[in-house]
N, C-alpha and C. Protein backbone atom coordinates (compact mmCIF):
# COMPACT_ATOMS: atom_id res chain seq x y z
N UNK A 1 22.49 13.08 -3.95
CA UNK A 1 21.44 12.52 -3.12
C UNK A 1 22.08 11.46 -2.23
N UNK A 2 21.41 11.40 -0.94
CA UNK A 2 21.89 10.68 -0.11
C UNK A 2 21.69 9.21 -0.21
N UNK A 3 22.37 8.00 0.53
CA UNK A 3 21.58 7.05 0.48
C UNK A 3 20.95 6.89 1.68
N UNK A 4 21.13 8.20 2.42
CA UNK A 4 20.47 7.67 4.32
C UNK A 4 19.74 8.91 4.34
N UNK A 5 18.67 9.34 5.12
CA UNK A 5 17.62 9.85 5.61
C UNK A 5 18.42 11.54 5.61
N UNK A 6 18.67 12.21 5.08
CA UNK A 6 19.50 13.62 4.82
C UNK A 6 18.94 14.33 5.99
N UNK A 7 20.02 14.92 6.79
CA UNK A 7 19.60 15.90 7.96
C UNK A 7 20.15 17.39 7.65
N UNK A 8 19.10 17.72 6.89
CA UNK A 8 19.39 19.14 6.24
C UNK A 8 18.96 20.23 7.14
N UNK A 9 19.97 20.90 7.57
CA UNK A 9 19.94 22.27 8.69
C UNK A 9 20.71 23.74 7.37
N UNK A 10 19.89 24.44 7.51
CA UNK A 10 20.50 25.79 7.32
C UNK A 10 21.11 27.12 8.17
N UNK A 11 22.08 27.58 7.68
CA UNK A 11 22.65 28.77 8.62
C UNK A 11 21.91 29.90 8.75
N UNK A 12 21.63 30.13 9.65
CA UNK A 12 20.80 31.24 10.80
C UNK A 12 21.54 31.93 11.46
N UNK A 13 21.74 33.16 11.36
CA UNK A 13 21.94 33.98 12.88
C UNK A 13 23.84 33.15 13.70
N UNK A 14 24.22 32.79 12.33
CA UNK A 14 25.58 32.06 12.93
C UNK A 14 25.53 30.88 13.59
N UNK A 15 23.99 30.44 13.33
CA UNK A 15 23.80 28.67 13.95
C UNK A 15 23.21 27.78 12.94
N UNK A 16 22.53 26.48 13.22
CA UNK A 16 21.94 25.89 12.33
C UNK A 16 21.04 25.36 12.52
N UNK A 17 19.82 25.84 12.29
CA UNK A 17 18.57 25.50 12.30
C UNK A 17 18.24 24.39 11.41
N UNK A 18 16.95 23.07 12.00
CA UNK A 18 17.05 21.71 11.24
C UNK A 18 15.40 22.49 9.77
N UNK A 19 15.96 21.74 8.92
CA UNK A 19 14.80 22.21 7.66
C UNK A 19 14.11 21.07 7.38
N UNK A 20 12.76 21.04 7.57
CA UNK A 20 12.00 19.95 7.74
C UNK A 20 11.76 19.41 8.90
N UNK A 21 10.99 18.03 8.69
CA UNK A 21 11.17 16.88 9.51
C UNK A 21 11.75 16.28 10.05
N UNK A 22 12.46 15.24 9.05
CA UNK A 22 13.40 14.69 9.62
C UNK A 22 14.37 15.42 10.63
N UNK A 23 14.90 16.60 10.05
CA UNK A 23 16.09 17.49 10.68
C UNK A 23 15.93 17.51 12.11
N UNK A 24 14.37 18.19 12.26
CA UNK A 24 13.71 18.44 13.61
C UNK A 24 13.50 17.41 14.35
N UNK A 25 12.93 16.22 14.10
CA UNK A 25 12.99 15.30 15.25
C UNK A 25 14.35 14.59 15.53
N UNK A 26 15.70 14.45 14.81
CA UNK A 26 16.79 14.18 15.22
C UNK A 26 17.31 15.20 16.06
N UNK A 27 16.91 16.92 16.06
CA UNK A 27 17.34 17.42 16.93
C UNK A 27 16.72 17.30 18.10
N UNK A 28 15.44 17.19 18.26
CA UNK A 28 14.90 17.04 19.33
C UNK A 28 14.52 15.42 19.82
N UNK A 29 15.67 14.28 19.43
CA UNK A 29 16.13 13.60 20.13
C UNK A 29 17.18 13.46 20.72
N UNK A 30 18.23 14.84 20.84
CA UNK A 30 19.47 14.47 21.15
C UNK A 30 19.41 15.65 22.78
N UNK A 31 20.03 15.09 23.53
CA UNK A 31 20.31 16.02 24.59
C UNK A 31 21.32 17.47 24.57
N UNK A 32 21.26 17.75 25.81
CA UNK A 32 22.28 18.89 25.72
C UNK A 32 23.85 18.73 25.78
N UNK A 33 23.86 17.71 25.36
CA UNK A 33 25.59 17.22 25.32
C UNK A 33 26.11 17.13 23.94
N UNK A 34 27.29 17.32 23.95
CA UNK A 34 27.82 18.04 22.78
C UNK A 34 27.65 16.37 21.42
N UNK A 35 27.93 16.67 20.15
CA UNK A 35 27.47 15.99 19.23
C UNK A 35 28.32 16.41 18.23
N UNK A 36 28.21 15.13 17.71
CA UNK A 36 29.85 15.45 16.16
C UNK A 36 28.59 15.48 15.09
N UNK A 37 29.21 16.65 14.43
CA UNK A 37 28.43 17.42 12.71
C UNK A 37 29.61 16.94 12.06
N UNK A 38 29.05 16.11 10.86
CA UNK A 38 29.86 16.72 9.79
C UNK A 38 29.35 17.55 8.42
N UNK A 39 29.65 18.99 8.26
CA UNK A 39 29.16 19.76 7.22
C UNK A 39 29.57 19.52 6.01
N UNK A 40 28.85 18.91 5.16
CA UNK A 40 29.16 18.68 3.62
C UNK A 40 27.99 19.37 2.92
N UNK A 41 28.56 19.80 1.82
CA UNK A 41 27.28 20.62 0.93
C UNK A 41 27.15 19.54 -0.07
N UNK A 42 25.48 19.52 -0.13
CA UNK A 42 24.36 19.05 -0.73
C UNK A 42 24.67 18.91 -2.24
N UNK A 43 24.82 17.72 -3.05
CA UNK A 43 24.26 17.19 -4.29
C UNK A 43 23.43 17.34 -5.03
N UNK A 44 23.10 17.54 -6.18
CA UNK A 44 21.97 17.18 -6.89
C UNK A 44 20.86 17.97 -6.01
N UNK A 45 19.61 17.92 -6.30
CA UNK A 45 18.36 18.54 -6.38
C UNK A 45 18.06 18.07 -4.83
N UNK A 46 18.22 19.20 -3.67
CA UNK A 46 18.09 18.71 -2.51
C UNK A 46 16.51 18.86 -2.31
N UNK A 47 15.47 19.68 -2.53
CA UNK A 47 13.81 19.10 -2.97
C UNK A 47 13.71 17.84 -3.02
N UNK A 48 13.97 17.11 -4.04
CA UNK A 48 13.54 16.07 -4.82
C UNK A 48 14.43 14.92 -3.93
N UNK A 49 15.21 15.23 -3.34
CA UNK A 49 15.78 14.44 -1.98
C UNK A 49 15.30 13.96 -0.87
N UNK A 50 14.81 15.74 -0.15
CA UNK A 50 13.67 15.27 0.73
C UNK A 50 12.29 15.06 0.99
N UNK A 51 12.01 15.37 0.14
CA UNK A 51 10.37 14.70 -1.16
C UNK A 51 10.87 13.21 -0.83
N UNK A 52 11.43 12.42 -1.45
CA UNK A 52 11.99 11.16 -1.62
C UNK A 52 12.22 10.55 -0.12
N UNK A 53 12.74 11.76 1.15
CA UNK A 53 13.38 10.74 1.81
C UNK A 53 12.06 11.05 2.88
N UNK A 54 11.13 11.83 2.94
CA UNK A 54 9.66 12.17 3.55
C UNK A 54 9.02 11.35 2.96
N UNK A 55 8.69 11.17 1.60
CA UNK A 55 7.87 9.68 1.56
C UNK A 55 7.93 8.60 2.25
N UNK A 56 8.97 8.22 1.99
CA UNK A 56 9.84 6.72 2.73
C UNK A 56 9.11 7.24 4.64
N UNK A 57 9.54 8.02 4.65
CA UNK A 57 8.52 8.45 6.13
C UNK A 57 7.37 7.89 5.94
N UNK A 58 6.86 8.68 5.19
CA UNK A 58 5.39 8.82 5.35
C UNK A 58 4.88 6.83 5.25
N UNK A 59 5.48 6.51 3.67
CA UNK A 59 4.90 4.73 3.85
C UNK A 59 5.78 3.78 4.93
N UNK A 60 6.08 4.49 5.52
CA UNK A 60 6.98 2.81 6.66
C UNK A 60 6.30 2.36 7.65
N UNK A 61 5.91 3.18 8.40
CA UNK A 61 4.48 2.91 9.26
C UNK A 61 3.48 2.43 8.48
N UNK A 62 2.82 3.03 7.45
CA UNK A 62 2.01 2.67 6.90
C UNK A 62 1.96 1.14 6.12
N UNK A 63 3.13 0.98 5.48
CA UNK A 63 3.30 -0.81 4.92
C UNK A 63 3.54 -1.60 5.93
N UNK A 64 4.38 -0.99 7.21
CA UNK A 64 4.71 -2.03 7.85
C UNK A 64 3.33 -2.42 8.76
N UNK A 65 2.21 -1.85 8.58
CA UNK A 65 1.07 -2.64 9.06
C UNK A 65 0.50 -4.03 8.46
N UNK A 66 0.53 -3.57 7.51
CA UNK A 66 0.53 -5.00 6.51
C UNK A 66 1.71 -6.19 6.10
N UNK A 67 2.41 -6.01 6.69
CA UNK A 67 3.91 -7.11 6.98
C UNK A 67 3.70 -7.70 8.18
N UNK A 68 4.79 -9.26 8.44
CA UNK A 68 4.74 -9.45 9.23
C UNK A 68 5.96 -10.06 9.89
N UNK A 69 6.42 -9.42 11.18
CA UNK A 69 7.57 -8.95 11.67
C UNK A 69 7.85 -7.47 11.91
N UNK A 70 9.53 -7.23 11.99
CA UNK A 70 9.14 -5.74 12.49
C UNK A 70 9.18 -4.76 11.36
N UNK A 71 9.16 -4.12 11.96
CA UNK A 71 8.32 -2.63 11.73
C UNK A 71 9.10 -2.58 10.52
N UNK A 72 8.87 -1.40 9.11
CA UNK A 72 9.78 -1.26 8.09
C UNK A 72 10.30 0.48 8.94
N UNK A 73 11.57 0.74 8.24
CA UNK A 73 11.78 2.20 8.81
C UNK A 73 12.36 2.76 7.92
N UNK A 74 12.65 3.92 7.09
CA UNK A 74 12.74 5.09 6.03
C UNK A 74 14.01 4.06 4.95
N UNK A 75 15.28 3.87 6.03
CA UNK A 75 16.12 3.50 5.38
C UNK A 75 16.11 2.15 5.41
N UNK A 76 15.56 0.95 5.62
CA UNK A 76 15.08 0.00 5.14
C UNK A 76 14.03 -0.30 3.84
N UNK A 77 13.15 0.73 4.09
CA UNK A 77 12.30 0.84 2.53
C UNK A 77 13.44 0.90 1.72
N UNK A 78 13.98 2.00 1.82
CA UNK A 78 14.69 2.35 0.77
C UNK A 78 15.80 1.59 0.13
N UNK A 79 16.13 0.72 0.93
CA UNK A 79 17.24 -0.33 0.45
C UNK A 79 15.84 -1.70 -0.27
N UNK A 80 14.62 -2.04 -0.18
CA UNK A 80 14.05 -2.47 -0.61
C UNK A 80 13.93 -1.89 -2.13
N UNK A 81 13.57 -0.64 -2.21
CA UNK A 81 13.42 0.21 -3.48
C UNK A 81 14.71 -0.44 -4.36
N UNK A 82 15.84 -0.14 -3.51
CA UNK A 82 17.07 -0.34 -4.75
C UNK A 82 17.34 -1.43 -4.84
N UNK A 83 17.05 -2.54 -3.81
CA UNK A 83 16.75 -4.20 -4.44
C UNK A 83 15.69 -4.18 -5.76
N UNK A 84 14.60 -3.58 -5.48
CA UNK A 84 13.91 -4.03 -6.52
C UNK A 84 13.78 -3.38 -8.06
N UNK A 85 14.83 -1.87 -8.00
CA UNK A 85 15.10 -1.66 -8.85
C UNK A 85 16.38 -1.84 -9.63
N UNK A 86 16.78 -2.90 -8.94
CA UNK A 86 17.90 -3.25 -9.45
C UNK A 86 19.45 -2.50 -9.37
N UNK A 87 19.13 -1.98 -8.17
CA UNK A 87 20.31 -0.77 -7.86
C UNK A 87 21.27 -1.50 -6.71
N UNK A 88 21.58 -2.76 -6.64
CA UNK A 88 22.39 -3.57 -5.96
C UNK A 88 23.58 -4.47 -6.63
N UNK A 89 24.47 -4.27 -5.40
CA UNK A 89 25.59 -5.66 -6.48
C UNK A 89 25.70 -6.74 -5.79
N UNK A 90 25.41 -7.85 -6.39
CA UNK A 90 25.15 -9.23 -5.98
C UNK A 90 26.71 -9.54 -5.56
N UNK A 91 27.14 -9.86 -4.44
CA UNK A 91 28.47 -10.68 -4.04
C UNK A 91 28.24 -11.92 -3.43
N UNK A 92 28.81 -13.09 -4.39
CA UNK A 92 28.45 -14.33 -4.27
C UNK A 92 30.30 -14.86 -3.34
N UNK A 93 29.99 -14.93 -1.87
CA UNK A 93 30.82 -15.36 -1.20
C UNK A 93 31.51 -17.06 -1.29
N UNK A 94 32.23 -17.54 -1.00
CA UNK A 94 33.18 -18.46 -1.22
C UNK A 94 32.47 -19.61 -0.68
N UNK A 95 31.28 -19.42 0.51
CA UNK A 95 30.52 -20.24 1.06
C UNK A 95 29.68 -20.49 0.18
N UNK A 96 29.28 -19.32 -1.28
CA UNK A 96 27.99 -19.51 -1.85
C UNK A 96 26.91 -18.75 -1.48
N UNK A 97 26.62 -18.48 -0.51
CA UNK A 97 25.67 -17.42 0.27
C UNK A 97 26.21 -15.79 -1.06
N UNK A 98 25.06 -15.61 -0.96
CA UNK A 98 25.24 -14.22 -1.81
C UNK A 98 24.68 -12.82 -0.79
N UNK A 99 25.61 -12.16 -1.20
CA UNK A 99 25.69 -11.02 -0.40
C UNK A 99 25.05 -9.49 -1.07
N UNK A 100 24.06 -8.96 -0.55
CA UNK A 100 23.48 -7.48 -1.91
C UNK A 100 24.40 -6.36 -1.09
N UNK A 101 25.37 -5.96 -1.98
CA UNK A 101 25.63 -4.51 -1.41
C UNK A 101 25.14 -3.40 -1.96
N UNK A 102 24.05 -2.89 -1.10
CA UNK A 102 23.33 -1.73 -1.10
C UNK A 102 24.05 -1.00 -1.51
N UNK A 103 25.25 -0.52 -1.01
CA UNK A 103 26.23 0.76 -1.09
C UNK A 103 26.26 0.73 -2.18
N UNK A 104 26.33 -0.20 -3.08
CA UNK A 104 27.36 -0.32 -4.48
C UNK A 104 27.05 0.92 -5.34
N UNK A 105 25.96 1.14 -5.64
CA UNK A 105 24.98 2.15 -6.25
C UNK A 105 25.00 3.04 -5.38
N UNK A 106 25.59 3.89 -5.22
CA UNK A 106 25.30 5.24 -4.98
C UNK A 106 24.65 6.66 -5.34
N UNK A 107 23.43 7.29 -4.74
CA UNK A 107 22.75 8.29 -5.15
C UNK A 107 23.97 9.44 -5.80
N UNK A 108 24.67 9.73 -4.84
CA UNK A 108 25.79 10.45 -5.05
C UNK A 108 26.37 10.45 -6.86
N UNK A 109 26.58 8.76 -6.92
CA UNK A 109 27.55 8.45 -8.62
C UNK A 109 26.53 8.50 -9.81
N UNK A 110 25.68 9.13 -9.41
CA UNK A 110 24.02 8.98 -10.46
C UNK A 110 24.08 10.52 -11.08
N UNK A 111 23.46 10.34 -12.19
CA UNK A 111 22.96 11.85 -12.99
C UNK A 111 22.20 12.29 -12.28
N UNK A 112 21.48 13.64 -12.58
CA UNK A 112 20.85 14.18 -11.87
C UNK A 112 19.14 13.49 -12.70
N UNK A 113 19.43 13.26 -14.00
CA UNK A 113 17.90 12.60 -14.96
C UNK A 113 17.97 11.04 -14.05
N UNK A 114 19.23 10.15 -13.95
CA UNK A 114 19.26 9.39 -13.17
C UNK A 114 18.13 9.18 -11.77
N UNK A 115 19.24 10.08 -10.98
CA UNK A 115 17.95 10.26 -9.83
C UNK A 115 16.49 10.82 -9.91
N UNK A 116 16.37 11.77 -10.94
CA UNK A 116 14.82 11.84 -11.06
C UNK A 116 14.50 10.76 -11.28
N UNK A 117 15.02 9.64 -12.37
CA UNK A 117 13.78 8.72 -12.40
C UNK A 117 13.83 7.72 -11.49
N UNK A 118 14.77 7.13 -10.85
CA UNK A 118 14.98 6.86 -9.62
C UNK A 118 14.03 7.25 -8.51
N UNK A 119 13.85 8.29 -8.42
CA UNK A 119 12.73 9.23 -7.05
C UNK A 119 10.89 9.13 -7.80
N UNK A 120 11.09 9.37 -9.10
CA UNK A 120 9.97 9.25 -9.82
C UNK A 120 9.25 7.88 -9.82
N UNK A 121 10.24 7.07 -10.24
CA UNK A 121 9.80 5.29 -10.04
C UNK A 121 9.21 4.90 -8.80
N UNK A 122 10.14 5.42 -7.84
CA UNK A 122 10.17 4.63 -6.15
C UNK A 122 8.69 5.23 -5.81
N UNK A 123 8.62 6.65 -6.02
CA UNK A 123 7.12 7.48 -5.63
C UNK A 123 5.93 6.46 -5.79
N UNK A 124 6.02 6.34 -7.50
CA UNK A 124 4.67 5.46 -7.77
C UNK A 124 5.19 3.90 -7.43
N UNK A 125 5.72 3.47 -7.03
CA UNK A 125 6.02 2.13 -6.47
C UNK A 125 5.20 2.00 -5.34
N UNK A 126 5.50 2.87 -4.08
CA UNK A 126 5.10 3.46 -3.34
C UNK A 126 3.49 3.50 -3.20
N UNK A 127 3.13 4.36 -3.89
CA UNK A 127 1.48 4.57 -4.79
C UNK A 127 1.08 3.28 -4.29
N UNK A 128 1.72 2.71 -5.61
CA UNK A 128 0.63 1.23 -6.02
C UNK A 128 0.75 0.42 -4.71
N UNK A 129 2.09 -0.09 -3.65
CA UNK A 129 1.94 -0.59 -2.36
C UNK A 129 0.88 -0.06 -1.49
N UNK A 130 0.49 1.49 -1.22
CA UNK A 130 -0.24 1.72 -0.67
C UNK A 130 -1.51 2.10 -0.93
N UNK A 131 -2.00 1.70 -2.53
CA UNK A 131 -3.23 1.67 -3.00
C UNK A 131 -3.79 3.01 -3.19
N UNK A 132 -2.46 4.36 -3.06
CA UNK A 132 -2.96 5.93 -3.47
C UNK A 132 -2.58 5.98 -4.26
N UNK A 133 -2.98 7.59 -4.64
CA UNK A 133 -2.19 8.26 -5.84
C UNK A 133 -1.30 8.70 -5.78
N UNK A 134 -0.56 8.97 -6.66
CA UNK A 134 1.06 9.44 -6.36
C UNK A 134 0.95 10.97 -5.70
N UNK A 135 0.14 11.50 -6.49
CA UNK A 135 -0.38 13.04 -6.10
C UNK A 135 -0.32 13.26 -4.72
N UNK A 136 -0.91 12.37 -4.06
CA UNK A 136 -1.18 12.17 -2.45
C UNK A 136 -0.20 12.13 -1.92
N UNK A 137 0.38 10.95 -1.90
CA UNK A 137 1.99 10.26 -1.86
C UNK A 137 2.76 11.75 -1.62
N UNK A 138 2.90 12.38 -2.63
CA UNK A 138 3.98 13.62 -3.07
C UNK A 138 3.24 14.71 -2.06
N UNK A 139 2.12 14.78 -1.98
CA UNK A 139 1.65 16.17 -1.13
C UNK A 139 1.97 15.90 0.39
N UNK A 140 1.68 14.12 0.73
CA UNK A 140 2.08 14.09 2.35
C UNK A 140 3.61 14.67 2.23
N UNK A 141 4.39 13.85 1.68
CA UNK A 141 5.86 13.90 1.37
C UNK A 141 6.11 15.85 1.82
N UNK A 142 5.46 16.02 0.96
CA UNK A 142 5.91 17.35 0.70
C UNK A 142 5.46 18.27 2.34
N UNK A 143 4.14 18.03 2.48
CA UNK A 143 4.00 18.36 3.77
C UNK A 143 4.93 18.59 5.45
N UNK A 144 5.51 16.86 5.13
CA UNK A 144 6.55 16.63 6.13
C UNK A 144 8.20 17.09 5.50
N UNK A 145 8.33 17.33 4.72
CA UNK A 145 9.54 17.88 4.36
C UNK A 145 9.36 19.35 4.33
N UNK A 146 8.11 20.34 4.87
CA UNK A 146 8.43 21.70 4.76
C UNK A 146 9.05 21.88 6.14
């Protein structure tokens, strides 16, 4: 599993068509000028990936109405999620200022029961911020990730 917004395209006809959401509006923000791919094959339970990374869609607009400042966006939630689940490493610099490295924790260095409960937690986290049911939560999710 990724820790950034996964732009999952499948092979077609000797090309690569984007799968989902996300995929599709990064392609149809880029022009007709050429663009660096890099092809790596997929980790762990790529579903339960973009379930996970379509939620984070679906609540960022939606929480960031109720915040104040800017906007929240997929991969900002999501570095919130692993602050608050404790999926950060505290680096306490020489000034004293402490530093969270997100990276430290990687989806990638996780079990696969790992990341379920990881994706399972963040879902109903999610839920309870936006006062639905997870059910809901998971069906938009799922919606924008077909």
């Amino acid at each position: 599993m990724s820790d950034a917004a996964p732009l999952i395209f499948r092979r077609v006809l000797g090309g690569l068509r984007p799968v989902g959401a996300i995929a599709e509006a990064a392609l149809a923000a880029i022009d007709d000028g050429p663009v660096r791919v890099r092809i790596t094959r997929t980790a762990g339970n790529v579903k339960r990936n973009a379930l996970y990374w379509s939620c984070l869609a679906v609540a960022a607009p939606m929480l960031s109405e109720r915040i104040e400042g800017d906007a929240l966006d997929p991969e900002m939630l999501h570095k919130i999620l692993k602050d608050r689940r404790g999926l950060v490493r505290l680096v306490t610099l020489p000034s004293g200022d402490v530093f969270r490295d997100y990276e430290s924790t990687s989806f990638a260095k996780m079990t696969e029961d790992e990341r379920k409960a990881f994706v399972d937690w963040a879902l109903a986290t999610l839920s309870k911020w936006l006062g639905c049911d997870v059910t809901d939560l998971r069906r938009e999710g799922e919606a924008q990730a077909a």
